[in-house]
PDB file of N, CA and C in Angstrom:
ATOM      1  N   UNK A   1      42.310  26.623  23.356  1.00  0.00           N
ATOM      2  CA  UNK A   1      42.572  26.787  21.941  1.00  0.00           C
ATOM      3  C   UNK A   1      42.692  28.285  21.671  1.00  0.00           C
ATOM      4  N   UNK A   2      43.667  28.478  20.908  1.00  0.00           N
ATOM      5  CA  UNK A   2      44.068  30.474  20.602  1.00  0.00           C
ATOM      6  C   UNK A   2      43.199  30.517  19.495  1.00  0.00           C
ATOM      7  N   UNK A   3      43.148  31.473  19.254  1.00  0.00           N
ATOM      8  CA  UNK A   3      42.152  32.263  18.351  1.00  0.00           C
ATOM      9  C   UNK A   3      42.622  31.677  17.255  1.00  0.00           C
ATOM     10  N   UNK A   4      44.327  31.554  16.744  1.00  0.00           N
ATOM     11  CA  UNK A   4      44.422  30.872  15.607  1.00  0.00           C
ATOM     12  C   UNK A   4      44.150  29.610  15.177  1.00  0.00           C
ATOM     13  N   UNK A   5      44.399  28.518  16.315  1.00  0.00           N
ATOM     14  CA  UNK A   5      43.316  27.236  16.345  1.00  0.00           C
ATOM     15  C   UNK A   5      42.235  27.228  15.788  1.00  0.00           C
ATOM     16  N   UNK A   6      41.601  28.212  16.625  1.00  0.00           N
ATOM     17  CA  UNK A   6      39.963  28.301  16.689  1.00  0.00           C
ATOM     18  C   UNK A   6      39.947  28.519  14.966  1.00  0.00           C
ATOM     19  N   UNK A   7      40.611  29.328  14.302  1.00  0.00           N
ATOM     20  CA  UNK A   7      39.978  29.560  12.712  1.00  0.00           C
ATOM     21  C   UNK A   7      40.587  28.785  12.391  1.00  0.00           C
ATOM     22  N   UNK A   8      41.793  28.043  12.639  1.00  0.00           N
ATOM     23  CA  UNK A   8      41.847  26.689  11.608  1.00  0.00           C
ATOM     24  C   UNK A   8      40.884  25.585  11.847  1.00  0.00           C
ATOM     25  N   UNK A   9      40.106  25.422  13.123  1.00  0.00           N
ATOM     26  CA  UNK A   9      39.450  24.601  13.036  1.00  0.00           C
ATOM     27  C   UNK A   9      37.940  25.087  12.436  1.00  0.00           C
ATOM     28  N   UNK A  10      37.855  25.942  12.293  1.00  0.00           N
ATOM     29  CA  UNK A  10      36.086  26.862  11.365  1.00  0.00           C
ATOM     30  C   UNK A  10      37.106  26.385  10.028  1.00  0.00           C
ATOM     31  N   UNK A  11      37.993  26.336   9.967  1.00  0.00           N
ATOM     32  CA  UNK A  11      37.473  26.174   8.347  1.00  0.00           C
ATOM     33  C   UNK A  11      37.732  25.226   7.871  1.00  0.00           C
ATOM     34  N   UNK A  12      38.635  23.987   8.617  1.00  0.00           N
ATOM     35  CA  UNK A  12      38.811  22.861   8.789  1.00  0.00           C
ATOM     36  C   UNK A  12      37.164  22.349   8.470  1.00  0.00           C
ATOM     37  N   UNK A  13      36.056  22.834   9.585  1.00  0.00           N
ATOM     38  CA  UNK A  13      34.338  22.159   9.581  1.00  0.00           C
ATOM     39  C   UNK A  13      33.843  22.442   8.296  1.00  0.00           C
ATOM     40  N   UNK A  14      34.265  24.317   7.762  1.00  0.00           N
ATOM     41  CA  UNK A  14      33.323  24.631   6.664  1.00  0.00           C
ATOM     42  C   UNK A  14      33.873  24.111   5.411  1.00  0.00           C
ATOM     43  N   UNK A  15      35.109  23.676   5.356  1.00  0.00           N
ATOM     44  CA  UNK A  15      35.948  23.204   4.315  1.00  0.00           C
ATOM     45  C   UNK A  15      35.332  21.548   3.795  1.00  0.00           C
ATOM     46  N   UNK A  16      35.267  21.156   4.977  1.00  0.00           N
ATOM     47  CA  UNK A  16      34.950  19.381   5.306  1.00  0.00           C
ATOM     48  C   UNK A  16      33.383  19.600   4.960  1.00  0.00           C
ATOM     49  N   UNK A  17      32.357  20.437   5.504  1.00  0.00           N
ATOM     50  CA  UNK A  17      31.140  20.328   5.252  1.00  0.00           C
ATOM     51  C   UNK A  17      30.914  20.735   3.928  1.00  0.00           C
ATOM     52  N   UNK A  18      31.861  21.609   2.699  1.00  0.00           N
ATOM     53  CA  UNK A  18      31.663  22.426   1.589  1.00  0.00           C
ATOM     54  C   UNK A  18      30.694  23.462   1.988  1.00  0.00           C
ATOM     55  N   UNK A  19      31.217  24.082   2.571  1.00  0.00           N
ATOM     56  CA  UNK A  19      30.573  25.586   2.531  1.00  0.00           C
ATOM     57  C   UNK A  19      31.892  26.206   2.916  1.00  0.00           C
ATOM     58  N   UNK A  20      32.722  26.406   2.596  1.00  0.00           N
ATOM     59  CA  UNK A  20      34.386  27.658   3.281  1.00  0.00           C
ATOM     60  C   UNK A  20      33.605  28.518   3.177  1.00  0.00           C
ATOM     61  N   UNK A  21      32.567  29.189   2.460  1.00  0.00           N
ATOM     62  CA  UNK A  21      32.026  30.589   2.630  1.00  0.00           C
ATOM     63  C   UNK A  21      31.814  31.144   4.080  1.00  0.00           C
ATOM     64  N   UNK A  22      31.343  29.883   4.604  1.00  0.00           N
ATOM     65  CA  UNK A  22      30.455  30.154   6.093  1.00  0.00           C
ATOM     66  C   UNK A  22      31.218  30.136   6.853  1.00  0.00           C
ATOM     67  N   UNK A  23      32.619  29.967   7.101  1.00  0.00           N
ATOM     68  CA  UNK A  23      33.436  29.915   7.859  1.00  0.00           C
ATOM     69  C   UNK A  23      33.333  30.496   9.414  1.00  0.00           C
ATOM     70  N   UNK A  24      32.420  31.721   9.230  1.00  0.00           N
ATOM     71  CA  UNK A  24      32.418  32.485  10.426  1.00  0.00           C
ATOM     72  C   UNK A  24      31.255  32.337  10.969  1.00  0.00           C
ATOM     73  N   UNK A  25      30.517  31.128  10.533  1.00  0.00           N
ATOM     74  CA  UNK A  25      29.796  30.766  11.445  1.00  0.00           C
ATOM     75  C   UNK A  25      30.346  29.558  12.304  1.00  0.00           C
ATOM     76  N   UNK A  26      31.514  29.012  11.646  1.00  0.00           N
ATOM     77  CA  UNK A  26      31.792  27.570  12.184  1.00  0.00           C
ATOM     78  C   UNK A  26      32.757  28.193  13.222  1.00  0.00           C
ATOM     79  N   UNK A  27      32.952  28.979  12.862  1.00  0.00           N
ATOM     80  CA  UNK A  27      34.063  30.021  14.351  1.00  0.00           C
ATOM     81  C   UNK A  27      33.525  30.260  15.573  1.00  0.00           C
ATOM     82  N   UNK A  28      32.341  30.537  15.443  1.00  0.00           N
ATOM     83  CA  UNK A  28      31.440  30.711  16.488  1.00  0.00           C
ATOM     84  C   UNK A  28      30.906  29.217  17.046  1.00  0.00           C
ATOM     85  N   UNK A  29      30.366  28.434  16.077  1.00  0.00           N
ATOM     86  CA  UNK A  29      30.664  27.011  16.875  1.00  0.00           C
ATOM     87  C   UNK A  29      31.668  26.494  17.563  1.00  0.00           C
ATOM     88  N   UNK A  30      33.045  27.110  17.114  1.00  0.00           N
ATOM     89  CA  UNK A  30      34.042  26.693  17.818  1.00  0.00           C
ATOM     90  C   UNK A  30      34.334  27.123  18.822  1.00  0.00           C
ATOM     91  N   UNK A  31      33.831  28.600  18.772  1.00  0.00           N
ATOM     92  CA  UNK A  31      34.085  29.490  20.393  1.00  0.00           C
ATOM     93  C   UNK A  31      33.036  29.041  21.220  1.00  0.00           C
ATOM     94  N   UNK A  32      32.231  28.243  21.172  1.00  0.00           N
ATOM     95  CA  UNK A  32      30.694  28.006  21.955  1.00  0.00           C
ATOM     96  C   UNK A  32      31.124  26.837  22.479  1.00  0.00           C
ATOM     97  N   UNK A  33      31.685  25.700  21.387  1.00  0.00           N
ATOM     98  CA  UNK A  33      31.621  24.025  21.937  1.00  0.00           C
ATOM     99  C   UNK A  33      32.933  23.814  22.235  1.00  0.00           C
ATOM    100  N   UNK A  34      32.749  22.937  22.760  1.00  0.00           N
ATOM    101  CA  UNK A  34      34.427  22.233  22.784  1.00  0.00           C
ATOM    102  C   UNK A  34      34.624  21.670  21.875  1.00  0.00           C
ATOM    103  N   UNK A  35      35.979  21.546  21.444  1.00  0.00           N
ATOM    104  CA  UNK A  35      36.703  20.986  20.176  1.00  0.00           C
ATOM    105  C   UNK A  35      35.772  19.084  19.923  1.00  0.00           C
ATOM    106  N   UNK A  36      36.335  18.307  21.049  1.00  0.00           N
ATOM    107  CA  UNK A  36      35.385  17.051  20.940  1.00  0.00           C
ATOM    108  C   UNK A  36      33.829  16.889  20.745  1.00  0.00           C
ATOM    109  N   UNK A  37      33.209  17.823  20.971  1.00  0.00           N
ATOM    110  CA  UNK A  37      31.909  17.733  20.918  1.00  0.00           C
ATOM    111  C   UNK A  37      31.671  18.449  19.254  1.00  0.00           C
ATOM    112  N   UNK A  38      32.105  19.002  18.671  1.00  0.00           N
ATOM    113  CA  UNK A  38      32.433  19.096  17.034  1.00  0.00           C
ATOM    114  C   UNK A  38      32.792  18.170  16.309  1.00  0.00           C
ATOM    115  N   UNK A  39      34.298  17.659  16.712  1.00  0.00           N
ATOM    116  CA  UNK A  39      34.240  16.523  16.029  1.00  0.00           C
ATOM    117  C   UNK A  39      33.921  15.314  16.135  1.00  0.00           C
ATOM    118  N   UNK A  40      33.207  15.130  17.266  1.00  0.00           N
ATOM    119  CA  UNK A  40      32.042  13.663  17.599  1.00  0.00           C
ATOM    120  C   UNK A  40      31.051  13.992  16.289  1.00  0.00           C
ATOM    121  N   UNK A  41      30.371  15.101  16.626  1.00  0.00           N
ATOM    122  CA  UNK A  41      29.390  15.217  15.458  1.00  0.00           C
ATOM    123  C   UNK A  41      30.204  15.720  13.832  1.00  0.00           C
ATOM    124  N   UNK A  42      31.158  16.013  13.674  1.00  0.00           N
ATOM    125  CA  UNK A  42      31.333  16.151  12.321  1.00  0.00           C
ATOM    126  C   UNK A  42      31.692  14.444  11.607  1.00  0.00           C
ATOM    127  N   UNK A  43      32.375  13.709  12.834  1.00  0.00           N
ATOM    128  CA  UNK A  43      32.446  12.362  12.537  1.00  0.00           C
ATOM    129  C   UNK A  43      31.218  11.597  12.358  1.00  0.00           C
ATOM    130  N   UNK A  44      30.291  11.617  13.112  1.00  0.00           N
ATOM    131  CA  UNK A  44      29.022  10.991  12.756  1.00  0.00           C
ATOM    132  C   UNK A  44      28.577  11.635  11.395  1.00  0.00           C
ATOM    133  N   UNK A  45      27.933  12.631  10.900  1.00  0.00           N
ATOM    134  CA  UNK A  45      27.830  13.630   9.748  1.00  0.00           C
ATOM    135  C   UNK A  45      28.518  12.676   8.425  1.00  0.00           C
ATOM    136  N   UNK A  46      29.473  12.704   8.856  1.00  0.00           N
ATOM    137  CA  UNK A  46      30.423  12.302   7.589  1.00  0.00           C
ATOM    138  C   UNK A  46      30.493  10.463   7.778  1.00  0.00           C
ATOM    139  N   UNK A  47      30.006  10.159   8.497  1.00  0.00           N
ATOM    140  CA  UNK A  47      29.722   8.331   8.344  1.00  0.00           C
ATOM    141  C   UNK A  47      28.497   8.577   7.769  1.00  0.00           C
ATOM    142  N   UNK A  48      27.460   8.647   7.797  1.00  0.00           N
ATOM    143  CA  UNK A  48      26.049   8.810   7.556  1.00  0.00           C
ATOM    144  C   UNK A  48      26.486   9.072   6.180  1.00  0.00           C
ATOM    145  N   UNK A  49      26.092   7.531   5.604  1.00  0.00           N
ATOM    146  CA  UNK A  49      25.875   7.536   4.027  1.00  0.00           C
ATOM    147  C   UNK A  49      24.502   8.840   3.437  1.00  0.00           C
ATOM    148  N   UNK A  50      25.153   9.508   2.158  1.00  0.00           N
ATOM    149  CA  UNK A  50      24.344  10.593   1.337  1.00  0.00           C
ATOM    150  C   UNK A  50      23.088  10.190   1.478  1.00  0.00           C
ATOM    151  N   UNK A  51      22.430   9.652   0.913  1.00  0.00           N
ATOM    152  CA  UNK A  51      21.240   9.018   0.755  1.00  0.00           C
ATOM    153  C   UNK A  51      20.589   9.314   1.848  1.00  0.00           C
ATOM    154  N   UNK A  52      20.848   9.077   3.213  1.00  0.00           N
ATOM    155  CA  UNK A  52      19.971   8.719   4.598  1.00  0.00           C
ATOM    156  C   UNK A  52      19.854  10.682   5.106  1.00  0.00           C
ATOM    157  N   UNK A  53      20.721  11.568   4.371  1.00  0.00           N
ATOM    158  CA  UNK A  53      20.698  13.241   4.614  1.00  0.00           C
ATOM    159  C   UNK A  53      19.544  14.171   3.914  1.00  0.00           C
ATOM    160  N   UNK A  54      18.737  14.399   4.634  1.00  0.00           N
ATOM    161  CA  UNK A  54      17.904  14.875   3.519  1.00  0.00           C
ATOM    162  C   UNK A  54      18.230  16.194   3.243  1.00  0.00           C
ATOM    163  N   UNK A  55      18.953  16.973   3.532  1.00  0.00           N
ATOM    164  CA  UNK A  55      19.418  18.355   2.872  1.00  0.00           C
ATOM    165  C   UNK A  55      20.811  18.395   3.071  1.00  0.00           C
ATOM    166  N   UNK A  56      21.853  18.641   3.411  1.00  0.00           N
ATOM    167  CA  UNK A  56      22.891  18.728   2.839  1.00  0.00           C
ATOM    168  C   UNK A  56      24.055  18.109   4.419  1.00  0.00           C
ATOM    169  N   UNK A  57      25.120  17.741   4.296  1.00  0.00           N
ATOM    170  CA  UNK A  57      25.879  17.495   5.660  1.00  0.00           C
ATOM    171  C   UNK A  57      26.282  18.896   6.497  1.00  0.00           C
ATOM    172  N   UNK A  58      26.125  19.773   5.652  1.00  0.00           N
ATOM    173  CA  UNK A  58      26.560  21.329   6.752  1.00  0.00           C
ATOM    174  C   UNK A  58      25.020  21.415   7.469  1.00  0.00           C
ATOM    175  N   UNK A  59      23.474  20.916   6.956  1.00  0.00           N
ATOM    176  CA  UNK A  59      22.772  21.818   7.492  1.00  0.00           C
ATOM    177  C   UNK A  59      22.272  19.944   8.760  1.00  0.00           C
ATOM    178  N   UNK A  60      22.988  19.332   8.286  1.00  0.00           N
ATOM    179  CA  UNK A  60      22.705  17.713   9.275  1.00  0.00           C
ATOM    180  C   UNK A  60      23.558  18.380  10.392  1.00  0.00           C
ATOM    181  N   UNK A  61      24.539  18.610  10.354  1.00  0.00           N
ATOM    182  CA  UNK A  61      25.975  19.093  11.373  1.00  0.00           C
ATOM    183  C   UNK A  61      25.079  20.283  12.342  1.00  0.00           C
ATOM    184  N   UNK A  62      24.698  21.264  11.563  1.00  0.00           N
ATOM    185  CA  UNK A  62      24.119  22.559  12.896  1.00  0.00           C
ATOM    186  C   UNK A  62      22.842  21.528  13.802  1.00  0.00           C
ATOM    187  N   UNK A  63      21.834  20.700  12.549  1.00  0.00           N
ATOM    188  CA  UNK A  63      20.829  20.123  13.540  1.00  0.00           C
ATOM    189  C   UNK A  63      21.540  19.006  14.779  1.00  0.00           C
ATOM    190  N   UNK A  64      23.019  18.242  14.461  1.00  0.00           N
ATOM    191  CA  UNK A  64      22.682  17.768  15.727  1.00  0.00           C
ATOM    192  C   UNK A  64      23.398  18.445  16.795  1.00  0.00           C
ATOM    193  N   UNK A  65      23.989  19.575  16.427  1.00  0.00           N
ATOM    194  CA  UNK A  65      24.431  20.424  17.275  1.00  0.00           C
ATOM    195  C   UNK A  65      23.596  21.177  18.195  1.00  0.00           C
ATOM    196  N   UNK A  66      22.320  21.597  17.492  1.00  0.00           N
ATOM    197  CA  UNK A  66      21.373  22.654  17.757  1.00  0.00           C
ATOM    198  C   UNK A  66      20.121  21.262  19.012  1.00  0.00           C
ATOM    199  N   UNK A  67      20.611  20.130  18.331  1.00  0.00           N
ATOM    200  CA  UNK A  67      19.779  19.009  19.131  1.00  0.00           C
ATOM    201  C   UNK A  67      20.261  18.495  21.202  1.00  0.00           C
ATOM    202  N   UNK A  68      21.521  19.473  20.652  1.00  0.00           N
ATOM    203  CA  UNK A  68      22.177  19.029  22.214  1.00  0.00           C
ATOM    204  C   UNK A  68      22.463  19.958  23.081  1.00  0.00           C
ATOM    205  N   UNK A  69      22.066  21.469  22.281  1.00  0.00           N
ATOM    206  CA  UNK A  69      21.904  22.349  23.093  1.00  0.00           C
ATOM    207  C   UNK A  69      20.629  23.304  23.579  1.00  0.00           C
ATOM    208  N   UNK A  70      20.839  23.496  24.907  1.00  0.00           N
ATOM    209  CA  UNK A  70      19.028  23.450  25.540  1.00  0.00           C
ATOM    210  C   UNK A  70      18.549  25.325  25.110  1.00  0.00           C
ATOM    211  N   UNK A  71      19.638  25.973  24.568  1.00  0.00           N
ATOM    212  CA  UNK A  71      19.010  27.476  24.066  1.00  0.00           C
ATOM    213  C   UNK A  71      18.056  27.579  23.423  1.00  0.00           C
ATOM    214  N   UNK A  72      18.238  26.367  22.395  1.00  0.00           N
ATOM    215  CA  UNK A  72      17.115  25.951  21.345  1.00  0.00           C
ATOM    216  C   UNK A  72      15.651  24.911  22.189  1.00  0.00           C
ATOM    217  N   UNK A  73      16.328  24.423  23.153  1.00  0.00           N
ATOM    218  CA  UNK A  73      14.742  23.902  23.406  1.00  0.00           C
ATOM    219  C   UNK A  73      13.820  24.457  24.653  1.00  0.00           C
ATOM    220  N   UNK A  74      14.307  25.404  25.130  1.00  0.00           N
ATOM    221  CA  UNK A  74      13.834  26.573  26.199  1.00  0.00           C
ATOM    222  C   UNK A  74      12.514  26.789  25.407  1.00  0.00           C
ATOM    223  N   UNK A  75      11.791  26.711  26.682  1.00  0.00           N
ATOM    224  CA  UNK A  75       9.815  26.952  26.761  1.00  0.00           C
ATOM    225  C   UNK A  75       9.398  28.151  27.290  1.00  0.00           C
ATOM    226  N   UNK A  76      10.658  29.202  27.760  1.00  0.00           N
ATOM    227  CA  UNK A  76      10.511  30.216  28.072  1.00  0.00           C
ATOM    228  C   UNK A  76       9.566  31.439  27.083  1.00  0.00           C
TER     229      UNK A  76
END
């Protein structure tokens, strides 16, 4: 994916999650993950009826992102 991909797809996530502000963080998700492993989880995110989210679908989206990668669960 070229760099111009890559920011249509950050703002494609921050657009879809309502935050476009954050855009340049979803850029960096995009340079980190692969394209499918984003939108597996932006698709789950966005099935998951309101109600069952307890803070918002942008901050559901980083947790199950942050849930599948081991930087965050290092005991180091």
């Amino acid at each position: 994916m070229d760099s111009t991909q890559q920011d249509a797809f950050a703002h494609m996530l921050a657009n879809t999650l309502n935050e476009p502000g954050a855009w340049p963080l979803y850029r960096k998700y995009v340079q980190r993950y692969p394209a499918s492993f984003l939108k597996e989880k932006l698709d789950k995110v966005m099935a998951t009826p309101p109600e069952q989210i307890t803070t918002n679908r942008a901050a559901f989206f980083i947790f199950l992102i942050k849930q599948y990668d081991p930087r965050y669960h290092s005991r180091d």
